[in-house]
N, C-alpha and C. Protein backbone atom coordinates (compact mmCIF):
# COMPACT_ATOMS: atom_id res chain seq x y z
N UNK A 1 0.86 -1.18 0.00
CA UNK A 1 0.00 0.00 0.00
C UNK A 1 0.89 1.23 0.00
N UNK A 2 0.36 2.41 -0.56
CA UNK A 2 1.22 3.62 -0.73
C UNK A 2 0.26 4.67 -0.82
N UNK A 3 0.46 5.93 -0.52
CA UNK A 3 -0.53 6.77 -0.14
C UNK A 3 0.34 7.76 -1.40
N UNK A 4 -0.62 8.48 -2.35
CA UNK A 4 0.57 9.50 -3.27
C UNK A 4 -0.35 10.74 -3.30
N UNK A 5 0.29 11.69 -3.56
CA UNK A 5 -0.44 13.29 -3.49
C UNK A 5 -0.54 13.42 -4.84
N UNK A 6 -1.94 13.15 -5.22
CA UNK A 6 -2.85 12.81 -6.49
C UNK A 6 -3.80 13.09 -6.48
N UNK A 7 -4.74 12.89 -7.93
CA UNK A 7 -6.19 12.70 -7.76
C UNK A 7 -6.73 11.91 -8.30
N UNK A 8 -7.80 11.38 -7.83
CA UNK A 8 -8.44 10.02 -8.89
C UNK A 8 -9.87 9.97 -9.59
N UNK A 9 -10.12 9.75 -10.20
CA UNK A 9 -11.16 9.87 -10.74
C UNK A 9 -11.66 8.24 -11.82
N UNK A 10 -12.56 8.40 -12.45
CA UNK A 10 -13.04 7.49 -13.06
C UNK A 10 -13.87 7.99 -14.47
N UNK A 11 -13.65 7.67 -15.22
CA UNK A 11 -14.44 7.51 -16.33
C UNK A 11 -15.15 5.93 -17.29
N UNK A 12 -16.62 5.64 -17.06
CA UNK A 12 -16.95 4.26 -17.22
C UNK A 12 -16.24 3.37 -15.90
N UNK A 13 -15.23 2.40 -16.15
CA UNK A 13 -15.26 1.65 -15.30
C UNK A 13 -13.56 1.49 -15.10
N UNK A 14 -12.62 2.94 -15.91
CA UNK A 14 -11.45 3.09 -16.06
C UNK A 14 -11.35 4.34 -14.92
N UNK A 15 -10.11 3.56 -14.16
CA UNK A 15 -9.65 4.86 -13.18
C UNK A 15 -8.08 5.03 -13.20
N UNK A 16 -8.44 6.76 -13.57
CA UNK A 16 -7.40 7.78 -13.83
C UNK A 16 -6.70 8.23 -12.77
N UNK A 17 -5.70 8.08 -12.39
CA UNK A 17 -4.90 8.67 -11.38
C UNK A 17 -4.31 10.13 -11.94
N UNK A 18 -4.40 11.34 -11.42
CA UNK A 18 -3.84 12.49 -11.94
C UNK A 18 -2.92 12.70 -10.72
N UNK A 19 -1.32 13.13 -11.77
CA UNK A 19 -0.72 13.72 -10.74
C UNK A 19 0.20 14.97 -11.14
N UNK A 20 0.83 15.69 -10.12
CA UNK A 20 1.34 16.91 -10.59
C UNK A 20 2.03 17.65 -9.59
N UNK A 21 2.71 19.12 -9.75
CA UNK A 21 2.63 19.51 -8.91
C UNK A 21 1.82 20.30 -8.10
N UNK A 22 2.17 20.60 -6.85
CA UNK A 22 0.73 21.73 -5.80
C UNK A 22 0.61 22.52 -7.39
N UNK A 23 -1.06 22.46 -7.33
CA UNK A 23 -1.19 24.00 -7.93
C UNK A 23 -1.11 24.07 -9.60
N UNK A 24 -1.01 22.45 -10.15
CA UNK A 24 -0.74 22.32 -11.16
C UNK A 24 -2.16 22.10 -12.02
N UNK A 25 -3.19 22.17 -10.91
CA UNK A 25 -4.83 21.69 -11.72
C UNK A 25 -5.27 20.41 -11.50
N UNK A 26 -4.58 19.33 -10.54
CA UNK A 26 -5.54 17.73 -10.61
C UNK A 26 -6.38 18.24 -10.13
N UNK A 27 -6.99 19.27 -9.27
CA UNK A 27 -8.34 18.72 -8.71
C UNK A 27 -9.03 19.35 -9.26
N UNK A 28 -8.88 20.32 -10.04
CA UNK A 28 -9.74 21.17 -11.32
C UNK A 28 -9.55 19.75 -12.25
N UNK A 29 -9.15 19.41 -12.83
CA UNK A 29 -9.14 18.40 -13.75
C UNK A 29 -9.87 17.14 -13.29
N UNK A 30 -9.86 16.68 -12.73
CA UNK A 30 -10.46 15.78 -11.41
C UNK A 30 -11.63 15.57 -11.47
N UNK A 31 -12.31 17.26 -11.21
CA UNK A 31 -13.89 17.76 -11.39
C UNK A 31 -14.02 17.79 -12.56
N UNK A 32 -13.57 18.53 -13.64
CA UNK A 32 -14.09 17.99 -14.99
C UNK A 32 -14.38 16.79 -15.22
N UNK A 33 -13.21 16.38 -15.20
CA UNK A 33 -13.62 14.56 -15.73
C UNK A 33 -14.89 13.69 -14.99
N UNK A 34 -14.75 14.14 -13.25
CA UNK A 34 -16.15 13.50 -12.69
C UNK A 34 -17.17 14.02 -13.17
N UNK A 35 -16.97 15.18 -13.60
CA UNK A 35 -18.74 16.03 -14.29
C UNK A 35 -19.14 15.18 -15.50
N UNK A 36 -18.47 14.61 -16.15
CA UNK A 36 -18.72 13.95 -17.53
C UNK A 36 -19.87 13.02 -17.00
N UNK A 37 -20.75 12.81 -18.00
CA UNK A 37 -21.82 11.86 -18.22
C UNK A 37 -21.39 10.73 -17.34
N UNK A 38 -20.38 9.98 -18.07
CA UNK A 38 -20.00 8.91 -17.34
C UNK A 38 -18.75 8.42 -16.88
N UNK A 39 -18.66 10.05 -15.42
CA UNK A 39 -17.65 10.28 -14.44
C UNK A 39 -17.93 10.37 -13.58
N UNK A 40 -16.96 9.87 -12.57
CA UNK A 40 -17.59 9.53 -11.02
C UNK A 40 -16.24 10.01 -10.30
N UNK A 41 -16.11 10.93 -8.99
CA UNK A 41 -14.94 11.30 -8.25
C UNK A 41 -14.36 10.04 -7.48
N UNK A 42 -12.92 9.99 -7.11
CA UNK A 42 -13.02 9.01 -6.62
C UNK A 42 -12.28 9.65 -4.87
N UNK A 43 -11.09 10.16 -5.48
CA UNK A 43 -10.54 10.81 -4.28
C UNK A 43 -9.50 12.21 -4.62
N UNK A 44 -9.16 12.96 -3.83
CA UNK A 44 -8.31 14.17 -3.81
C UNK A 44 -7.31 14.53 -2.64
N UNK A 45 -6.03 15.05 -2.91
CA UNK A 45 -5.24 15.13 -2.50
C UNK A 45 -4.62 14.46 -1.94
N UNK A 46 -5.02 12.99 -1.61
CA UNK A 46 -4.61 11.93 -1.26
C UNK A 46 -4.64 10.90 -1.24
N UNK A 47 -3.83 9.95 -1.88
CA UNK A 47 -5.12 8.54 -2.94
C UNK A 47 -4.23 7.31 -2.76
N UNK A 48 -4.88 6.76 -2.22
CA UNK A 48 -4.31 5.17 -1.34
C UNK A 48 -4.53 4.61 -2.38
N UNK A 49 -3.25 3.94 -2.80
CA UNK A 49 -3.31 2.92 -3.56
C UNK A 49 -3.08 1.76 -3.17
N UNK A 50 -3.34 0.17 -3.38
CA UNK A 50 -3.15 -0.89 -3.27
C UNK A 50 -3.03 -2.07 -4.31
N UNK A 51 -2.18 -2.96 -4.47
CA UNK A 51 -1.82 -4.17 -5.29
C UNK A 51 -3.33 -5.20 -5.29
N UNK A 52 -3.54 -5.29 -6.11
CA UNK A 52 -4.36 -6.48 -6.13
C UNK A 52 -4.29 -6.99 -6.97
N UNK A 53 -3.49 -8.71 -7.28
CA UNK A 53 -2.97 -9.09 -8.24
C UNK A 53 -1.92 -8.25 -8.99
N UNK A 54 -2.66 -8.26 -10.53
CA UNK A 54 -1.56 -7.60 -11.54
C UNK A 54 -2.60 -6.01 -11.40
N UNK A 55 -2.94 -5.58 -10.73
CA UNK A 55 -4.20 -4.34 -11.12
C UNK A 55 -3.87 -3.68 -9.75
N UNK A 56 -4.11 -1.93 -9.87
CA UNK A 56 -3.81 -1.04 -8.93
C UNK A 56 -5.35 -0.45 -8.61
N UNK A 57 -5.34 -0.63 -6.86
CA UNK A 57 -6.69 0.01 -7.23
C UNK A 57 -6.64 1.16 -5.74
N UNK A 58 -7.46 2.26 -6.25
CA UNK A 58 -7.44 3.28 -5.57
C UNK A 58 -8.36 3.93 -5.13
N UNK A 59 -8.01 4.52 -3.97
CA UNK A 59 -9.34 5.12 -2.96
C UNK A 59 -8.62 6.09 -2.25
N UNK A 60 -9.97 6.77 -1.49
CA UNK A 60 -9.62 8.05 -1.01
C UNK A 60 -8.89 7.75 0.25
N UNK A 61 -8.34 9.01 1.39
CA UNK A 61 -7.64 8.50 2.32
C UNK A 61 -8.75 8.91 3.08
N UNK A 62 -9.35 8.24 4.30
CA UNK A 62 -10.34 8.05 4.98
C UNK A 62 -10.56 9.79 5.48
N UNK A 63 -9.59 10.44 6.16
CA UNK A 63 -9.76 11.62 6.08
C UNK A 63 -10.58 12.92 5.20
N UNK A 64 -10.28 12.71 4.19
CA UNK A 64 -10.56 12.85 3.03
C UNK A 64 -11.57 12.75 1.83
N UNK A 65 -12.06 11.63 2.29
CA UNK A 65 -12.66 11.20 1.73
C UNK A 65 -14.09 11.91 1.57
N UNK A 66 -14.81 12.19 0.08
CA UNK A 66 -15.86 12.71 -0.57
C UNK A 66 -15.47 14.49 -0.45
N UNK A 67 -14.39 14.80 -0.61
CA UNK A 67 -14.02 16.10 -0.53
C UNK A 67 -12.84 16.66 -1.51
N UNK A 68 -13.30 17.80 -2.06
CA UNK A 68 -12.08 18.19 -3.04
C UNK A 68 -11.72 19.69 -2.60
N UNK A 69 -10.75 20.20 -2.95
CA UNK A 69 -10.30 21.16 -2.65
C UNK A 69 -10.36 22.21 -3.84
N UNK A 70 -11.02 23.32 -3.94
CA UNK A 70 -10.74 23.94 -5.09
C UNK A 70 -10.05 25.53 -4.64
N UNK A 71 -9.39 25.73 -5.69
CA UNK A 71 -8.51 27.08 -5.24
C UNK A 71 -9.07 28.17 -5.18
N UNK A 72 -9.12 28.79 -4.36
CA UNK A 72 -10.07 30.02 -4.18
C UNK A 72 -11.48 29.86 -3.07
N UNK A 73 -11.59 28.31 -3.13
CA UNK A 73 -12.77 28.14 -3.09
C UNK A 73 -12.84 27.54 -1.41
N UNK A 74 -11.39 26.96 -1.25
CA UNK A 74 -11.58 26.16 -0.23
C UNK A 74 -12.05 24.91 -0.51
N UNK A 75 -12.05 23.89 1.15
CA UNK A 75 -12.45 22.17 0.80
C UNK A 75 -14.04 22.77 0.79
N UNK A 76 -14.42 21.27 -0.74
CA UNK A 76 -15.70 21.24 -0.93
C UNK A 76 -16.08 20.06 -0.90
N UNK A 77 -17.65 19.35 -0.51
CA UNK A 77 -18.07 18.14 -0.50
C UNK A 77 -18.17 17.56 -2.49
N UNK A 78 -17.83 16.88 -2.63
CA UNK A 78 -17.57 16.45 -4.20
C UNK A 78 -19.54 16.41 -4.81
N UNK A 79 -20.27 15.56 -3.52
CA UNK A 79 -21.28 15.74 -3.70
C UNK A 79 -22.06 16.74 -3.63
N UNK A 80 -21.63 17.81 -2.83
CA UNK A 80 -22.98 19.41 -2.72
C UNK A 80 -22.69 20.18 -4.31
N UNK A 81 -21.12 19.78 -5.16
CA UNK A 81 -21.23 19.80 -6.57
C UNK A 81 -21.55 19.31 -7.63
N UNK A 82 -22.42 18.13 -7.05
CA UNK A 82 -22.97 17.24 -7.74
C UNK A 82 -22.46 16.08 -8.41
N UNK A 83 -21.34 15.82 -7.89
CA UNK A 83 -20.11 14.61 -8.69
C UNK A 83 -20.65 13.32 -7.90
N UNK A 84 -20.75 12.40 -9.08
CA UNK A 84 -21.58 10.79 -8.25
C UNK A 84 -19.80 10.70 -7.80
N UNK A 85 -19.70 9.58 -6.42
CA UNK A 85 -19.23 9.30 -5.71
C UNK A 85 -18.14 7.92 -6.63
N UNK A 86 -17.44 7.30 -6.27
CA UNK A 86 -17.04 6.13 -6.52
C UNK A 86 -16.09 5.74 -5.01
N UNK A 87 -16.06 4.90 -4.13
CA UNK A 87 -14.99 4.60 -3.40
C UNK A 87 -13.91 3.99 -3.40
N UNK A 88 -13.59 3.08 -4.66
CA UNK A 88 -12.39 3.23 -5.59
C UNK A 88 -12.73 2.97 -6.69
N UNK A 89 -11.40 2.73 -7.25
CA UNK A 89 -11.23 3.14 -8.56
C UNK A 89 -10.02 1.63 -9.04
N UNK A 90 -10.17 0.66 -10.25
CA UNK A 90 -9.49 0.33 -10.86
C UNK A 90 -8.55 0.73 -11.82
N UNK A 91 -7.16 1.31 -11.51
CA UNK A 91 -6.34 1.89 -12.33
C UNK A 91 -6.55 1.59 -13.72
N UNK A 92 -6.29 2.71 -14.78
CA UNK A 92 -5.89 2.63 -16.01
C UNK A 92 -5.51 3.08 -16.90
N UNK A 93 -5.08 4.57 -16.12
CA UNK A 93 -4.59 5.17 -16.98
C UNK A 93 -3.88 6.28 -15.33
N UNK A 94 -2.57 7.01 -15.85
CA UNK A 94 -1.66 8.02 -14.99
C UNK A 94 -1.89 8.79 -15.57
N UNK A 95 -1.98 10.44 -15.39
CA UNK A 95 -2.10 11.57 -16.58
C UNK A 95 -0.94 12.65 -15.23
N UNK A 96 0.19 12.50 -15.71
CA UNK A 96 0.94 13.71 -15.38
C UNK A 96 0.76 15.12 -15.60
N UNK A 97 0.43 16.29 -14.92
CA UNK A 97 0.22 17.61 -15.09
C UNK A 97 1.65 18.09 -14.98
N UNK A 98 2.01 18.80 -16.50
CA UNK A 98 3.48 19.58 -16.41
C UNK A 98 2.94 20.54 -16.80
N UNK A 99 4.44 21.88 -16.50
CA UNK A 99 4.88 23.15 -17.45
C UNK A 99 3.90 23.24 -18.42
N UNK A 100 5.25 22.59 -19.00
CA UNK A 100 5.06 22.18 -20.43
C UNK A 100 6.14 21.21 -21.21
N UNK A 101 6.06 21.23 -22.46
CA UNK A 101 6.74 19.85 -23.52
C UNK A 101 6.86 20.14 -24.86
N UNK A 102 7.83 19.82 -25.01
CA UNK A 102 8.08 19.94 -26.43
C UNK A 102 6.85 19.80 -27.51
N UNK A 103 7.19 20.64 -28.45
CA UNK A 103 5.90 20.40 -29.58
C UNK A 103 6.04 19.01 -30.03
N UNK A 104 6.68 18.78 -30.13
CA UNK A 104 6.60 17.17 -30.32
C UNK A 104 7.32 15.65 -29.95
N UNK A 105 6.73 15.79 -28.48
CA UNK A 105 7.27 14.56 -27.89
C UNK A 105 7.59 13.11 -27.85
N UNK A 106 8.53 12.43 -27.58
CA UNK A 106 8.92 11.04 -28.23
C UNK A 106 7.39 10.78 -26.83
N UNK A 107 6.36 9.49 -27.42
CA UNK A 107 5.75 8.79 -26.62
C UNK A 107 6.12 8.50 -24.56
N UNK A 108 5.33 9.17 -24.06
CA UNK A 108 6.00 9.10 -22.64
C UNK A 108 6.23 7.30 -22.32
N UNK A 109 6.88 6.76 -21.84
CA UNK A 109 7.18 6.01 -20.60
C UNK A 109 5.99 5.79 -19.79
N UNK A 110 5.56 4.06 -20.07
CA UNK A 110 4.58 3.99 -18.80
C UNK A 110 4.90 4.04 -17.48
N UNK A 111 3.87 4.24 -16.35
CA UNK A 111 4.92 4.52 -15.25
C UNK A 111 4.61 3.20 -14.19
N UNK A 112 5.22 3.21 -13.22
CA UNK A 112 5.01 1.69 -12.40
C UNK A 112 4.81 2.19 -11.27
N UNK A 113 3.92 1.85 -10.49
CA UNK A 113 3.33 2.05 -9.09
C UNK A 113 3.33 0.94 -8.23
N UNK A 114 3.37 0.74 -7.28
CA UNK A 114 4.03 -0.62 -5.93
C UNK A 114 4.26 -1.89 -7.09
N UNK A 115 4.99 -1.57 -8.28
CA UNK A 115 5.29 -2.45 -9.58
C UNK A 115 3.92 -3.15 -9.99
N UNK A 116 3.33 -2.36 -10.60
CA UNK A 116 2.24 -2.29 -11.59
C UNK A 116 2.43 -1.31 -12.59
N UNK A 117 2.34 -1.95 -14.09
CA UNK A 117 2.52 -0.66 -14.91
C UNK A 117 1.14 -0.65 -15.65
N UNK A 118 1.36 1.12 -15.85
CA UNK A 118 0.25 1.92 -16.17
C UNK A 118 0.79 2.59 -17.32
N UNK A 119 -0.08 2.80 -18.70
CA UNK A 119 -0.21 3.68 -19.04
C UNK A 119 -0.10 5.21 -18.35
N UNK A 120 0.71 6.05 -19.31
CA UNK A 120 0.92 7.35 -19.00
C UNK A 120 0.81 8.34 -20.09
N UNK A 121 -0.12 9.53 -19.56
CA UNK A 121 -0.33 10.50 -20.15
C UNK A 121 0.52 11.95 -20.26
N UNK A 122 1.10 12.62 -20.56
CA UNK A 122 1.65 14.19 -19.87
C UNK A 122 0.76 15.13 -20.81
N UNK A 123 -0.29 15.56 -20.07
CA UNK A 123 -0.56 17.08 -20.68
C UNK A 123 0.43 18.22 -19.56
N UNK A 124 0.69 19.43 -20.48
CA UNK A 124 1.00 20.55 -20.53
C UNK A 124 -0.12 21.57 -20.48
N UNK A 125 0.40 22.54 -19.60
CA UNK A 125 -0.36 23.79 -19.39
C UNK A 125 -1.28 24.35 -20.40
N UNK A 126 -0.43 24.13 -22.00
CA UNK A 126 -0.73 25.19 -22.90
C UNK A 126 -2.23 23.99 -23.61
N UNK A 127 -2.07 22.62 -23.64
CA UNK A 127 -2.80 21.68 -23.58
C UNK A 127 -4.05 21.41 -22.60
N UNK A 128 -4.13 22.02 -21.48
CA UNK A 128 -5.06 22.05 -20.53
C UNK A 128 -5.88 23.14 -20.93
N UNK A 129 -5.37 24.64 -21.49
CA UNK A 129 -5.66 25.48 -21.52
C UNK A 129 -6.52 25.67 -22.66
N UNK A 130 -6.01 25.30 -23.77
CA UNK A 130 -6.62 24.61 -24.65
C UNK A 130 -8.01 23.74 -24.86
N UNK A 131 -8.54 23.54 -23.84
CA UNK A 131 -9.74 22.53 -23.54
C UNK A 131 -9.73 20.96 -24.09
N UNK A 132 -8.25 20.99 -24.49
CA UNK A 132 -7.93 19.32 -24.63
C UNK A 132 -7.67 17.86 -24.57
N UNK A 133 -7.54 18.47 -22.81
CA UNK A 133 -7.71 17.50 -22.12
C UNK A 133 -8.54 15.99 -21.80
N UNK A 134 -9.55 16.30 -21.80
CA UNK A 134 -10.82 15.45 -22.19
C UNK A 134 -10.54 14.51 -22.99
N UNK A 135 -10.29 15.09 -24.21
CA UNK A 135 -9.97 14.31 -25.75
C UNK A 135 -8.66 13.62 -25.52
N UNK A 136 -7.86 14.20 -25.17
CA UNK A 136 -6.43 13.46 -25.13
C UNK A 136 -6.65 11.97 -24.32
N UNK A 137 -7.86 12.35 -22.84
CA UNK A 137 -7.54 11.33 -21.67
C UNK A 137 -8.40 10.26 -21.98
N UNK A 138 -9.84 10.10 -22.99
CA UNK A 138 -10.35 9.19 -24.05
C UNK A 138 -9.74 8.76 -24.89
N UNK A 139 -8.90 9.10 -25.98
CA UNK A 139 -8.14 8.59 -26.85
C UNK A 139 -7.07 7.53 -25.86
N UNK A 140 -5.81 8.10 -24.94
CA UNK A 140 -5.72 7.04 -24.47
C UNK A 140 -6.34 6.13 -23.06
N UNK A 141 -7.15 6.21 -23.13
CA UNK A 141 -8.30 5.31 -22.48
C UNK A 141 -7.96 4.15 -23.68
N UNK A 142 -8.83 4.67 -24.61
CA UNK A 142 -9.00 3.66 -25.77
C UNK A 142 -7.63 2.99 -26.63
N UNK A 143 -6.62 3.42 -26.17
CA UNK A 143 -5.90 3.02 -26.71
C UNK A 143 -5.12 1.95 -25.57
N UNK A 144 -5.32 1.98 -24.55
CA UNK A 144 -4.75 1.03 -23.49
C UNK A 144 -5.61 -0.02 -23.26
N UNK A 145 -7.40 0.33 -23.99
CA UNK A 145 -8.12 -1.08 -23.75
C UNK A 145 -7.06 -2.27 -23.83
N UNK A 146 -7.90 -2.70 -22.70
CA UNK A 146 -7.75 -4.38 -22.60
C UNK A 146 -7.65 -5.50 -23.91
């Protein structure tokens, strides 16, 4: 078990681990993705992960739990914003929040967690800003299917 300063979320029955630095947008990103049709929050700022078998699966830290933090805004209940709940999440995708990256990057490196590997994403600032996000974190969804 390992506790990482992240955020998790879910889309369908795939769960996204976002990570970054303070201040870099997972939990703005977090809430987007749970707002989607078929997105569910899972946890924020602190996201217990555990081995099960070959599969990583993740949940909030009991503290924590059903609460996100937004900037400006202070901690908020995930639900008084209307985000359905999930209490974990089956890994399947990592999405790194950077800077930024070259216009055209060699394919990132999947990354390995208590040695489980995951697909990995890196959006960039100018990529978030962009409203691209979404699209980028479906495409590879679909491209890491099973």
């Amino acid at each position: 078990m390992t506790t990482l300063h992240a955020a998790c979320v879910t889309l369908g029955e795939a769960g996204i681990l976002i990570r970054g630095p303070s201040g870099s947008g997972k939990s703005s990103l977090a809430v987007l993705i749970a707002a989607e049709a078929d997105g569910a929050f899972v946890a924020d700022d602190r996201v217990v992960c555990d081995r099960r078998a070959n599969t990583l699966v993740a949940r909030p830290h009991e503290v924590l739990a059903g609460q996100v933090e937004i900037r400006g805004q202070g901690i908020l209940s995930a639900t008084d914003l209307g985000l359905p709940l999930r209490c974990e999440a089956h890994l399947r995708l990592t999405v790194d929040l950077v800077d930024e990256q070259p216009r055209l990057p060699d394919p990132p490196n999947d990354t390995r967690i208590l040695d489980v590997r995951l697909p990995r994403l890196v959006l960039d600032a100018a990529v978030r800003r962009a409203g691209l996000s979404m699209l980028l974190i479906r495409a590879a969804l679909r491209k890491s299917s099973p």
